[in-house]
PDB file of N, CA and C in Angstrom:
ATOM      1  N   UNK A   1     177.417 204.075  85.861  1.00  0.00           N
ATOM      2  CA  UNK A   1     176.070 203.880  86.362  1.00  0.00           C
ATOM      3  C   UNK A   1     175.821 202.381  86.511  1.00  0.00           C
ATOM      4  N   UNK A   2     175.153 202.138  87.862  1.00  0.00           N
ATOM      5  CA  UNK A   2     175.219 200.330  88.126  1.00  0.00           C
ATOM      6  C   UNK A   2     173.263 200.004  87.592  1.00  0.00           C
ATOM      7  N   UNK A   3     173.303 199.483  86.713  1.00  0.00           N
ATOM      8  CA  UNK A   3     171.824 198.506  86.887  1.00  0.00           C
ATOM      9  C   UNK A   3     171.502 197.464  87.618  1.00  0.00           C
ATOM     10  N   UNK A   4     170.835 197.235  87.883  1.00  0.00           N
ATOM     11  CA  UNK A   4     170.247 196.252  88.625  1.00  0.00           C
ATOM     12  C   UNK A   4     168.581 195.942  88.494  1.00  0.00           C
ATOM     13  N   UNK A   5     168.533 194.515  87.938  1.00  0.00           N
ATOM     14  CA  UNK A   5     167.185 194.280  87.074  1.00  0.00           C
ATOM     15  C   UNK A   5     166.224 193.234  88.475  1.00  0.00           C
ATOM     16  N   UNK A   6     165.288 193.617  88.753  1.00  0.00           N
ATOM     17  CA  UNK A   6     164.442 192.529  90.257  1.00  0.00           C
ATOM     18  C   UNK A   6     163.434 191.502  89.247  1.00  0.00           C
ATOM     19  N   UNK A   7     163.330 190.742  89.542  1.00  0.00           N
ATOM     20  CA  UNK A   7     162.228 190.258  88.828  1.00  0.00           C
ATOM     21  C   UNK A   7     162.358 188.529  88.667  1.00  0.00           C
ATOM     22  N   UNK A   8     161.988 187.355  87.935  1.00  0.00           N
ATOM     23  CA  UNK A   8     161.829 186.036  87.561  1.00  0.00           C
ATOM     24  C   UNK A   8     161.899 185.881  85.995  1.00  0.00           C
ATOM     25  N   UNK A   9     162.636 185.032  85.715  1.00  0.00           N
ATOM     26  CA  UNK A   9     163.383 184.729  84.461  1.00  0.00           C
ATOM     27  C   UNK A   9     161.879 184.466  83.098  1.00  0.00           C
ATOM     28  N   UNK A  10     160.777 183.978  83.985  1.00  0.00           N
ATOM     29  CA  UNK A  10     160.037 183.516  83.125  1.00  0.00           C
ATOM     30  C   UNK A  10     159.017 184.319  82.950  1.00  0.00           C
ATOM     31  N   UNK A  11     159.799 185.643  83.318  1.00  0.00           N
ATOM     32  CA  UNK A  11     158.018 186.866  83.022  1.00  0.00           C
ATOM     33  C   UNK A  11     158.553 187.838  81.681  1.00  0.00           C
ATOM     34  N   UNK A  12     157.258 187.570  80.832  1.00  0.00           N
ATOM     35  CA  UNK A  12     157.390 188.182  79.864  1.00  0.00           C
ATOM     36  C   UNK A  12     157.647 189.735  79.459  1.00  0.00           C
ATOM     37  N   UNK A  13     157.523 190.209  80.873  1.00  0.00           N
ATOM     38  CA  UNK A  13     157.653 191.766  80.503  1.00  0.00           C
ATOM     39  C   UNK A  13     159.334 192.050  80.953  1.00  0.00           C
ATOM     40  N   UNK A  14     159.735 190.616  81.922  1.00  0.00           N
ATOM     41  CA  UNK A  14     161.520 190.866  82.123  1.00  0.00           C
ATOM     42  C   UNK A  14     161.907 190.354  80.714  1.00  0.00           C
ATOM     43  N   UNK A  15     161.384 189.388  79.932  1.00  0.00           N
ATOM     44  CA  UNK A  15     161.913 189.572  79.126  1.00  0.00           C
ATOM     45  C   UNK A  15     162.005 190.449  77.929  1.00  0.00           C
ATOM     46  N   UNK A  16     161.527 191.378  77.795  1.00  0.00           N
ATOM     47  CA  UNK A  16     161.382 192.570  77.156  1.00  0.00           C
ATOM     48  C   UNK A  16     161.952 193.570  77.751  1.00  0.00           C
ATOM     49  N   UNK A  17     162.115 193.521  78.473  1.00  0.00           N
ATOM     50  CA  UNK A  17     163.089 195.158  79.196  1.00  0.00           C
ATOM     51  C   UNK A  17     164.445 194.479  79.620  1.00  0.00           C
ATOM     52  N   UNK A  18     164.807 192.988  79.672  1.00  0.00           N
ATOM     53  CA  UNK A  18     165.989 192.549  79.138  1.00  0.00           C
ATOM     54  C   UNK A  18     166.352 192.534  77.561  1.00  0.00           C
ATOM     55  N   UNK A  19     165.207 192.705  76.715  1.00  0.00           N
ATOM     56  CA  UNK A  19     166.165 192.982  75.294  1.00  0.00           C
ATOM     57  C   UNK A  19     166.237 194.563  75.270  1.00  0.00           C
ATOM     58  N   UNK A  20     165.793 195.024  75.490  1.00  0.00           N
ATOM     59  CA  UNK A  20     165.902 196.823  75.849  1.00  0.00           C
ATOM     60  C   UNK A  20     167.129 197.167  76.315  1.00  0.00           C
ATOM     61  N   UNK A  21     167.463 196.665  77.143  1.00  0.00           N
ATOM     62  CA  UNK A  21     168.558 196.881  78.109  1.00  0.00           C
ATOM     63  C   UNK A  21     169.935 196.590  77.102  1.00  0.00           C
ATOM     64  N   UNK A  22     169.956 195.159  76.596  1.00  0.00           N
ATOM     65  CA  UNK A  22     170.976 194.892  75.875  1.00  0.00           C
ATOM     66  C   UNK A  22     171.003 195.337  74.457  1.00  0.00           C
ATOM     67  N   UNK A  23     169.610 195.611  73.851  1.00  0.00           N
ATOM     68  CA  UNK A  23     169.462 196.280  72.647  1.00  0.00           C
ATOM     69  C   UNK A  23     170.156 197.712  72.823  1.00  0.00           C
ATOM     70  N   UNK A  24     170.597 198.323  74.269  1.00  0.00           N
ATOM     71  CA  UNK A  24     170.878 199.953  74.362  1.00  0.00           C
ATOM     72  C   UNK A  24     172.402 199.147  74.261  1.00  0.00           C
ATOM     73  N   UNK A  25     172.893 198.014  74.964  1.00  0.00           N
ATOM     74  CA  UNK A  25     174.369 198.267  75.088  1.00  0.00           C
ATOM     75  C   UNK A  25     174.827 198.638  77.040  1.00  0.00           C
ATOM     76  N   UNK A  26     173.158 198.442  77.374  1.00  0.00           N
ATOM     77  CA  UNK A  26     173.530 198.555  78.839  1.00  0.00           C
ATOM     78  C   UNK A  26     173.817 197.527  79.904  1.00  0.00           C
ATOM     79  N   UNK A  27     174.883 197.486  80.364  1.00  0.00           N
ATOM     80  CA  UNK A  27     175.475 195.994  81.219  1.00  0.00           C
ATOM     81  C   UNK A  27     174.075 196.037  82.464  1.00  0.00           C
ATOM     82  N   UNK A  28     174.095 194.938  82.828  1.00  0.00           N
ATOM     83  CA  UNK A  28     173.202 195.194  84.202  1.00  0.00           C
ATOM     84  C   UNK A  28     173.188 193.378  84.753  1.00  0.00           C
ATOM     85  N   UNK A  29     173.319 193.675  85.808  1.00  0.00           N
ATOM     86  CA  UNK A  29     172.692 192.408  87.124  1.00  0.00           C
ATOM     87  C   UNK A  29     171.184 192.414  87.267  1.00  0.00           C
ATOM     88  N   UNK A  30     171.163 190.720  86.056  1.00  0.00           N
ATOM     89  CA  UNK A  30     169.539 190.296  87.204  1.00  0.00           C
ATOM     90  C   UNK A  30     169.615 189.772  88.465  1.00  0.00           C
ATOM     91  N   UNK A  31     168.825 189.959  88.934  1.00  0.00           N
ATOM     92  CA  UNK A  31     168.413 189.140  90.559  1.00  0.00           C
ATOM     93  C   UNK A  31     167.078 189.086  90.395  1.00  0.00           C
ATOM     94  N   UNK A  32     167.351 187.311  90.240  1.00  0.00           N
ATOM     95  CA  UNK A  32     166.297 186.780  90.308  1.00  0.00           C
ATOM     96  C   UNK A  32     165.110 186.239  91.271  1.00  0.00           C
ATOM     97  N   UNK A  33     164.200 186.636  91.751  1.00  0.00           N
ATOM     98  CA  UNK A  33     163.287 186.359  92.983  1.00  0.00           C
ATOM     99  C   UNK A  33     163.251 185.368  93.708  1.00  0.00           C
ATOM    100  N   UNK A  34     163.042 184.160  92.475  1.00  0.00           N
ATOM    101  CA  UNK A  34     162.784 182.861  93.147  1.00  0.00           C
ATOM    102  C   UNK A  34     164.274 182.474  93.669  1.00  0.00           C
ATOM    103  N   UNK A  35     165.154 182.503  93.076  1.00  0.00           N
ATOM    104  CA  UNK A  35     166.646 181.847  93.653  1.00  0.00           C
ATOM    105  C   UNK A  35     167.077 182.684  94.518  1.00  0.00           C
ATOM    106  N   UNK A  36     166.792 184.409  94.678  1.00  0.00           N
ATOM    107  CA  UNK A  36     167.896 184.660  95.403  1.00  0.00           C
ATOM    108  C   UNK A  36     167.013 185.754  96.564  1.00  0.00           C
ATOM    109  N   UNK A  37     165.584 185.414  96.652  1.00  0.00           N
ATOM    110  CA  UNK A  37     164.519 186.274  97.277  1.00  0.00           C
ATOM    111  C   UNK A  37     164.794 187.826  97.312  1.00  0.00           C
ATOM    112  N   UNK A  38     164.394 188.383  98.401  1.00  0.00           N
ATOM    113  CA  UNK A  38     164.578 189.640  98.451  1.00  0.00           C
ATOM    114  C   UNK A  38     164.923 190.236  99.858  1.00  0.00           C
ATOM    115  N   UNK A  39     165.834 191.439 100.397  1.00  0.00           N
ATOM    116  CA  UNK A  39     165.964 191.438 101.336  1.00  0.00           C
ATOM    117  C   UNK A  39     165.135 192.411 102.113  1.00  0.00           C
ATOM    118  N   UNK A  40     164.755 192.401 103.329  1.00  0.00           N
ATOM    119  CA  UNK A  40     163.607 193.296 104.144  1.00  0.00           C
ATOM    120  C   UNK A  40     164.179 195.076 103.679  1.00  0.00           C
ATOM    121  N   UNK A  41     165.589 194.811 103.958  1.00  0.00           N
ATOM    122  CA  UNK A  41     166.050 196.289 103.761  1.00  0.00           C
ATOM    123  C   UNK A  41     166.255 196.757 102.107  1.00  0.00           C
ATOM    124  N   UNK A  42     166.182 195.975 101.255  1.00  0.00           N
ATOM    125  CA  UNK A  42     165.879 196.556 100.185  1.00  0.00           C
ATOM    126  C   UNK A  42     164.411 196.532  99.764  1.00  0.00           C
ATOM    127  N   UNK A  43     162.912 196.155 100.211  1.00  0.00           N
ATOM    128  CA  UNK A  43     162.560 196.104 100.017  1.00  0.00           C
ATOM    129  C   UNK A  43     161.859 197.295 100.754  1.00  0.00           C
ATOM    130  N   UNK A  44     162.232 197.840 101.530  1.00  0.00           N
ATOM    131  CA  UNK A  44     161.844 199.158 102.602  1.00  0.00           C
ATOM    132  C   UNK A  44     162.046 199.968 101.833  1.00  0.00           C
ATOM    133  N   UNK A  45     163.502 200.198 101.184  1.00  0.00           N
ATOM    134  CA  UNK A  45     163.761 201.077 100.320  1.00  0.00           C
ATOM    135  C   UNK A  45     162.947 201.700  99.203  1.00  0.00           C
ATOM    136  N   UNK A  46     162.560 200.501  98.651  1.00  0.00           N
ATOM    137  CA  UNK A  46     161.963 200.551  97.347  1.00  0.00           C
ATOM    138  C   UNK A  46     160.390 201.352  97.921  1.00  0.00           C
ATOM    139  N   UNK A  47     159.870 200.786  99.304  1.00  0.00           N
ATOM    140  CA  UNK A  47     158.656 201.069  99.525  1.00  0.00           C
ATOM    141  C   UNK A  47     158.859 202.871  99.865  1.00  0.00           C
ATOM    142  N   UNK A  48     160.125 203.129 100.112  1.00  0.00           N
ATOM    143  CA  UNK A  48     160.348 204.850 100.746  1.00  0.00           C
ATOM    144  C   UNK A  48     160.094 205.461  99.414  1.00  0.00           C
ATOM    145  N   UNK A  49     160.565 204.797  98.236  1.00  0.00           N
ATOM    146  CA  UNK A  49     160.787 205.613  97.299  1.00  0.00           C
ATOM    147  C   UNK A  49     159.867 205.521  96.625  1.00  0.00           C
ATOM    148  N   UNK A  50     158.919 204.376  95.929  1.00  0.00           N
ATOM    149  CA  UNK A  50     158.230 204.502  95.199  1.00  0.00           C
ATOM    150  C   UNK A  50     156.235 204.120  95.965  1.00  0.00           C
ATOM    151  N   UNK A  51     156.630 203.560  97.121  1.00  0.00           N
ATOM    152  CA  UNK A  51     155.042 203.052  97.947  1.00  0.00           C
ATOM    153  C   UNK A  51     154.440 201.508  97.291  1.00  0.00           C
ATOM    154  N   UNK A  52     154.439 200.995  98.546  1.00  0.00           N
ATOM    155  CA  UNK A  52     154.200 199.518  98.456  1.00  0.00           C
ATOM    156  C   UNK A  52     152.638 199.595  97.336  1.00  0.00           C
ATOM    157  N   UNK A  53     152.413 200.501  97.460  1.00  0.00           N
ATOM    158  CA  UNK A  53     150.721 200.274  96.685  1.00  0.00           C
ATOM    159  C   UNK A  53     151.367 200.012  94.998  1.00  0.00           C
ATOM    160  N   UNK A  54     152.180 200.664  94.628  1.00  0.00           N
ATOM    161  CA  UNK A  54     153.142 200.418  93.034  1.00  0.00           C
ATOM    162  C   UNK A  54     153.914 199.295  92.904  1.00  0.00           C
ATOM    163  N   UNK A  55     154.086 198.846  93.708  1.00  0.00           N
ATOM    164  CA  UNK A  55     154.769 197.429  94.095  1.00  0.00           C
ATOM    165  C   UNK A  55     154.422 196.403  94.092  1.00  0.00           C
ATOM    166  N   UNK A  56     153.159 196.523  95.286  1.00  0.00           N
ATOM    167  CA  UNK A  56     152.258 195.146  94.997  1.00  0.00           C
ATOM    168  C   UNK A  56     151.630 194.906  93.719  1.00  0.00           C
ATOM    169  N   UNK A  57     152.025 193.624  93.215  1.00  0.00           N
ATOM    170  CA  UNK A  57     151.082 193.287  91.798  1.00  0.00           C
ATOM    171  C   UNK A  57     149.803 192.622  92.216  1.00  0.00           C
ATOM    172  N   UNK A  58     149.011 192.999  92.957  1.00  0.00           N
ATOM    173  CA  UNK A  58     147.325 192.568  93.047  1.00  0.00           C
ATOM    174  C   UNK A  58     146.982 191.903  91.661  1.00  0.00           C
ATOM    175  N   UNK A  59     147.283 191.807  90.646  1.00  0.00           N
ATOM    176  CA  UNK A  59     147.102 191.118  89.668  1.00  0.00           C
ATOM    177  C   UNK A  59     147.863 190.108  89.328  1.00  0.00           C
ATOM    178  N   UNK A  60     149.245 189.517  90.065  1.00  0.00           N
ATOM    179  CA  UNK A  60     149.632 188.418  90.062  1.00  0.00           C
ATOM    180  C   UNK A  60     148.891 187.067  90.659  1.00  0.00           C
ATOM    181  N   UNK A  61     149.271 186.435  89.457  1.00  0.00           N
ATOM    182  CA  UNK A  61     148.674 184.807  90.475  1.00  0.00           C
ATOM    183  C   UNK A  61     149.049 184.308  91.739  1.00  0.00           C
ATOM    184  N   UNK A  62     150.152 184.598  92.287  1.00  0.00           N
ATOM    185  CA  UNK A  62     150.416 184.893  93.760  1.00  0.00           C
ATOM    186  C   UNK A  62     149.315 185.378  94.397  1.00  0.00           C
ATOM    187  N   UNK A  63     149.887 186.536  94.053  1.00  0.00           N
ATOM    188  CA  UNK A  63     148.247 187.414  95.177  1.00  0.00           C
ATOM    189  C   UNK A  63     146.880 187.000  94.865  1.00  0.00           C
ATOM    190  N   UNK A  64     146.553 186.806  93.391  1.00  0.00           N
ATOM    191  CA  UNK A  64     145.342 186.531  93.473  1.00  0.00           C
ATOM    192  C   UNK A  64     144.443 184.739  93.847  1.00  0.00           C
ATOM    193  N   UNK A  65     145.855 184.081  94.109  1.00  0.00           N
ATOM    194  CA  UNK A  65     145.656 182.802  94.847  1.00  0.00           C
ATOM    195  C   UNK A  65     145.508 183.036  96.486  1.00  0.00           C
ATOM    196  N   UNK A  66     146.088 183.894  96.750  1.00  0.00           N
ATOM    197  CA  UNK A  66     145.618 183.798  98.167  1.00  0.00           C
ATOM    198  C   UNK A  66     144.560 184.200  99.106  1.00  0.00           C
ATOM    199  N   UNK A  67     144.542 183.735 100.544  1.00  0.00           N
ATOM    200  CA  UNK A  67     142.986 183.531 101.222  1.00  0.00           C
ATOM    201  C   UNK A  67     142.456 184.634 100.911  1.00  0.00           C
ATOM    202  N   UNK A  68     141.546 184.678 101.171  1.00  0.00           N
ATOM    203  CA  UNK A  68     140.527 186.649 101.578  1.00  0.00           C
ATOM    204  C   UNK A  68     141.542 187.558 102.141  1.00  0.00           C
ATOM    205  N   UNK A  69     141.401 186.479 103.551  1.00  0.00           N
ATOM    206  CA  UNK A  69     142.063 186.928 104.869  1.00  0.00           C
ATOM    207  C   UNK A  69     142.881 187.781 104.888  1.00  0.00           C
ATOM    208  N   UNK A  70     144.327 187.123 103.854  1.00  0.00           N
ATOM    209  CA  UNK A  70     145.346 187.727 103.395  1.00  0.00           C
ATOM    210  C   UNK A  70     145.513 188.711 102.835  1.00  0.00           C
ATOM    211  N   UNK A  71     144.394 189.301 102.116  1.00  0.00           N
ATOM    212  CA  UNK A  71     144.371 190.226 101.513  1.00  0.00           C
ATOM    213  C   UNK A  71     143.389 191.554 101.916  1.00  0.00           C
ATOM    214  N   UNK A  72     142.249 191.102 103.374  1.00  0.00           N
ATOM    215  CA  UNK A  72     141.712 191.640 103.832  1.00  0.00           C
ATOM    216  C   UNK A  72     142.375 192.839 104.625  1.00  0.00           C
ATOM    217  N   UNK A  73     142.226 194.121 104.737  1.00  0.00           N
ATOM    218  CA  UNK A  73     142.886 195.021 105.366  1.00  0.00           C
ATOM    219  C   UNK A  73     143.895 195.177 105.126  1.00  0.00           C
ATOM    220  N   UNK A  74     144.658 195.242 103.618  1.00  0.00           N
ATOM    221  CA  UNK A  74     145.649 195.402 103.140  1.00  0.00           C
ATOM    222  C   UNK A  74     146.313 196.738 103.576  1.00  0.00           C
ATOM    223  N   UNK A  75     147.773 196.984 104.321  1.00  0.00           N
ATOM    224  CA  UNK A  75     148.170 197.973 104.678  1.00  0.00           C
ATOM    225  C   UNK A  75     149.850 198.362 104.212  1.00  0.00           C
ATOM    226  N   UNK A  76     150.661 199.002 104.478  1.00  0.00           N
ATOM    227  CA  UNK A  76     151.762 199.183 103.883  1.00  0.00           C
ATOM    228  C   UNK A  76     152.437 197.779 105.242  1.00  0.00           C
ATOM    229  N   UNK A  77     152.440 197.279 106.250  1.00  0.00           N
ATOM    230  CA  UNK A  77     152.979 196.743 106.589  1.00  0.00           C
ATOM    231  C   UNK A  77     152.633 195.609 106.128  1.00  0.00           C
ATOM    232  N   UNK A  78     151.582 195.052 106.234  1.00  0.00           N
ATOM    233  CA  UNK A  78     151.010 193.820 105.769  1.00  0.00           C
ATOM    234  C   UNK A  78     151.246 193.341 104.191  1.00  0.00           C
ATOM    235  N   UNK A  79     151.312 194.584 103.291  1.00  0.00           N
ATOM    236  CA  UNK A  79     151.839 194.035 101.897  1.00  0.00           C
ATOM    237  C   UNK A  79     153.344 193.977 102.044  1.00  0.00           C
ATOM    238  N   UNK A  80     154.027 194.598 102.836  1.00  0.00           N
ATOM    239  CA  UNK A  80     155.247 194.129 102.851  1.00  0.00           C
ATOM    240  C   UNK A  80     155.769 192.842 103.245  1.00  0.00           C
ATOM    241  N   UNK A  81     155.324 192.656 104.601  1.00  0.00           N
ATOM    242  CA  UNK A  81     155.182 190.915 104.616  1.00  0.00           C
ATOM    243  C   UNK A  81     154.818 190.147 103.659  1.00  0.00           C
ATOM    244  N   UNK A  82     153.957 190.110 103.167  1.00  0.00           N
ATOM    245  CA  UNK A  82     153.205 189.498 101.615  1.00  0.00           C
ATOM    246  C   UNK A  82     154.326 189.283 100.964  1.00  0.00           C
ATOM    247  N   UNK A  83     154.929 190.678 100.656  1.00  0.00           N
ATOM    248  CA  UNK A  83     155.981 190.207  99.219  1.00  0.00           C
ATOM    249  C   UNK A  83     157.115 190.045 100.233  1.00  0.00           C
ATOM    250  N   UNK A  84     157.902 189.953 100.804  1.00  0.00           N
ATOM    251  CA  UNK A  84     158.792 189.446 101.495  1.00  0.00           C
ATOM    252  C   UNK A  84     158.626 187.434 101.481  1.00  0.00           C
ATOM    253  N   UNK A  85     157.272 187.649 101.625  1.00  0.00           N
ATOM    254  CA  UNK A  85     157.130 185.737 101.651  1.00  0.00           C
ATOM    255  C   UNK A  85     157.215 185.351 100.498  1.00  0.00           C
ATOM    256  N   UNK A  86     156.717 185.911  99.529  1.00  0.00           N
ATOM    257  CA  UNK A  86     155.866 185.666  98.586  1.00  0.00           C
ATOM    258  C   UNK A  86     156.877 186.599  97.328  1.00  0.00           C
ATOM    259  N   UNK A  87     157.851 187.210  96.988  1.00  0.00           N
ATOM    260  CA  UNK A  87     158.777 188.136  95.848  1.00  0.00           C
ATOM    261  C   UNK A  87     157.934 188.149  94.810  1.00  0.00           C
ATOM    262  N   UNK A  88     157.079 187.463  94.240  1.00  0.00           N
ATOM    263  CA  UNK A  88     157.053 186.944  92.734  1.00  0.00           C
ATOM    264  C   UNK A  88     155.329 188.035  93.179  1.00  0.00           C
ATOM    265  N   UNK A  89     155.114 188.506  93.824  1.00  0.00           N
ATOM    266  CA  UNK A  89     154.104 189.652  94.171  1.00  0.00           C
ATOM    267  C   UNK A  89     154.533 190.900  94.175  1.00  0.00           C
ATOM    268  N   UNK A  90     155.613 191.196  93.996  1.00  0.00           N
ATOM    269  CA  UNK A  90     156.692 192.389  93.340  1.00  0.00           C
ATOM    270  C   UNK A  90     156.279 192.676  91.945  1.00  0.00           C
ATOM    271  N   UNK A  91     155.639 193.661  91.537  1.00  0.00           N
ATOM    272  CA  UNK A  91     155.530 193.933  90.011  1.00  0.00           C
ATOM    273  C   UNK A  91     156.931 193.651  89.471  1.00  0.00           C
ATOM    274  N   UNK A  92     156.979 194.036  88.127  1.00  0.00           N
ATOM    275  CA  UNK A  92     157.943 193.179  87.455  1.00  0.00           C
ATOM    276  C   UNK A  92     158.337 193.986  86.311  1.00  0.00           C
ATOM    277  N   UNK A  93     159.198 194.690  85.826  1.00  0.00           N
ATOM    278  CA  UNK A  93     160.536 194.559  87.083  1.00  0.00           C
ATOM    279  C   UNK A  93     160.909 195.494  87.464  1.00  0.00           C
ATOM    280  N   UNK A  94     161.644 195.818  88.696  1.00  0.00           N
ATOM    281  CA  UNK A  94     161.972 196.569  89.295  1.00  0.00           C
ATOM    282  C   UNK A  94     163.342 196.834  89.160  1.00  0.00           C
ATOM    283  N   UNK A  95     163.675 197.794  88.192  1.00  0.00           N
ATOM    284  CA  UNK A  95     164.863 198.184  87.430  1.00  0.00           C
ATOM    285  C   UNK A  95     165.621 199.373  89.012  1.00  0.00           C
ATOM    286  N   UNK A  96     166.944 199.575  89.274  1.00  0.00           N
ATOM    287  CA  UNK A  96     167.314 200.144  90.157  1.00  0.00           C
ATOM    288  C   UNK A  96     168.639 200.747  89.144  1.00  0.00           C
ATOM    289  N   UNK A  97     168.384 201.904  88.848  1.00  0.00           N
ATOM    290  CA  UNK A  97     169.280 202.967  88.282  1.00  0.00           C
ATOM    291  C   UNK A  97     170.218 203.821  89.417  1.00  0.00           C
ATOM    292  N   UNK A  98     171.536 203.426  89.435  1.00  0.00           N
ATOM    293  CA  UNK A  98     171.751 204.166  90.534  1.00  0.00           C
ATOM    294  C   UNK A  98     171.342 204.259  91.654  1.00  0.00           C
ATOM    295  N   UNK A  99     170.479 205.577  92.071  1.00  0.00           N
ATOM    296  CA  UNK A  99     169.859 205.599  92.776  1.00  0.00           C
ATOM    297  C   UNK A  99     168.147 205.849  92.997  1.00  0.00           C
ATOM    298  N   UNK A 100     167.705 205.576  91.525  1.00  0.00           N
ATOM    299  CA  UNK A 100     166.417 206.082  91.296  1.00  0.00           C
ATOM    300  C   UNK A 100     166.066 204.416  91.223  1.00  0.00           C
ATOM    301  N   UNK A 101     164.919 203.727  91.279  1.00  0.00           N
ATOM    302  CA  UNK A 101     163.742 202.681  91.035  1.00  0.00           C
ATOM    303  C   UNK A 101     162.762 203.247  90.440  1.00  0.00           C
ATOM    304  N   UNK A 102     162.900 202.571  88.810  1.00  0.00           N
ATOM    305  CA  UNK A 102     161.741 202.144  88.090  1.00  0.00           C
ATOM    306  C   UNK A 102     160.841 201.079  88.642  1.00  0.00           C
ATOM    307  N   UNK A 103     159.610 201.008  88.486  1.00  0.00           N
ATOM    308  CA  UNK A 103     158.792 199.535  88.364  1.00  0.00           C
ATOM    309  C   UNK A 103     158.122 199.871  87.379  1.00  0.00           C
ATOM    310  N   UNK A 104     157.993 198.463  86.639  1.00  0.00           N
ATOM    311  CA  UNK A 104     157.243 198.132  85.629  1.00  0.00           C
ATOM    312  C   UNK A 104     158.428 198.525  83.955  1.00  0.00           C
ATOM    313  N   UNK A 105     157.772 198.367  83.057  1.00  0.00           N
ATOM    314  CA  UNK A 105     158.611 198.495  81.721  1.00  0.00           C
ATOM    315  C   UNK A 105     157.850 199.332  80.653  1.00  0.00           C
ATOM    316  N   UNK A 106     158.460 200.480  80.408  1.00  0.00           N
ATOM    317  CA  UNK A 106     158.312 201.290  79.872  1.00  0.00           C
ATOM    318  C   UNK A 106     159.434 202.139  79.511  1.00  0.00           C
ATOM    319  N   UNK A 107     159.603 201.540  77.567  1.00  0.00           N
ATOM    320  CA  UNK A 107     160.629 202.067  77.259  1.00  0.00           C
ATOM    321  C   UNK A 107     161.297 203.811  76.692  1.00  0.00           C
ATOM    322  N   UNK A 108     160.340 204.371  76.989  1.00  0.00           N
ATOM    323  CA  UNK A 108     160.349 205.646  77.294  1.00  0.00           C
ATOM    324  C   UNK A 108     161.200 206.126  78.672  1.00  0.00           C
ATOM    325  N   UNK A 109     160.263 205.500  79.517  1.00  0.00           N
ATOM    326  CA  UNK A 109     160.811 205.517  80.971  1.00  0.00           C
ATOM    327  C   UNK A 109     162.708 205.209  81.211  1.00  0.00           C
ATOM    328  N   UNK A 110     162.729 204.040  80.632  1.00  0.00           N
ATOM    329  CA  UNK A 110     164.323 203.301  80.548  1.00  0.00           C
ATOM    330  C   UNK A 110     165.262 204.496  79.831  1.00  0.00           C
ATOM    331  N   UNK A 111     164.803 205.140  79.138  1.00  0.00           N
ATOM    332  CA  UNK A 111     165.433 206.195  78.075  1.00  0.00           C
ATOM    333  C   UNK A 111     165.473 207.427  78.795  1.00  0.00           C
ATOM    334  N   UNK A 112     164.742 208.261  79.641  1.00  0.00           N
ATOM    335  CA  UNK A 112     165.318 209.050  80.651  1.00  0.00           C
ATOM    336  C   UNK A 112     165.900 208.585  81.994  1.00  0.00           C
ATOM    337  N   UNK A 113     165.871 207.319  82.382  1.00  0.00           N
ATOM    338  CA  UNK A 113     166.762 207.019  83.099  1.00  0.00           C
ATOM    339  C   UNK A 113     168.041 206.769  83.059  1.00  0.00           C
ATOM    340  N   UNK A 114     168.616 206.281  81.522  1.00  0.00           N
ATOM    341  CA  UNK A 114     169.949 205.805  81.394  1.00  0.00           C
ATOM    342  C   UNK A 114     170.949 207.030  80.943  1.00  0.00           C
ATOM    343  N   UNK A 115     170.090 207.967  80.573  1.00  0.00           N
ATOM    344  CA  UNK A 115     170.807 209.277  79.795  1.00  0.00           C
ATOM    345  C   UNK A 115     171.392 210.166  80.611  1.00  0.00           C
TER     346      UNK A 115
END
């Protein structure tokens, strides 16, 4: 089974579902936002499977720094652009099991996914 961890080195909830991860004994690849962004086609993906509305963090300082404008008439295309410019507007983190996507950290959640 391949992990794959989405997220920025300096958010406190990656770092907690990175000691989870290694507290189980489970190998996994971060990819980190700011260094290595995100790509349109994985980010489609994620929106097929789980919906840009679970995705967007409206409560990040990203999003909540930006104009009205930007945030006026928020739609599934328009938040995708958003976090495409902007990654670090990606809730956090976006764990990729195989073929299933978690978002967010919940170690309950991590525990029927790895089993």
């Amino acid at each position: 089974m391949t992990i794959t961890m989405y997220g920025i080195t300096t958010c406190d909830t990656i770092k907690k579902a990175r000691v989870w991860l290694e507290g189980h004994g489970l190998p996994y690849r971060f990819h980190d936002y700011r260094a290595e962004g995100i790509e349109a086609d994985k980010l489609n993906g994620w929106v097929g499977k789980v919906g840009w509305e679970k995705l967007l963090n409206k409560g990040s300082t990203t999003f909540r720094e930006l104009p009205e404008a930007d945030k006026a008439g928020l739609d599934e295309k328009k938040a995708k652009k958003l976090m495409l410019a902007r990654p670090t507007m990606i809730k956090r983190p976006v764990l990729e099991v195989g073929d299933r996507v978690l978002v967010g950290f919940k170690p309950e959640v991590y525990e029927g996914a790895v089993k």
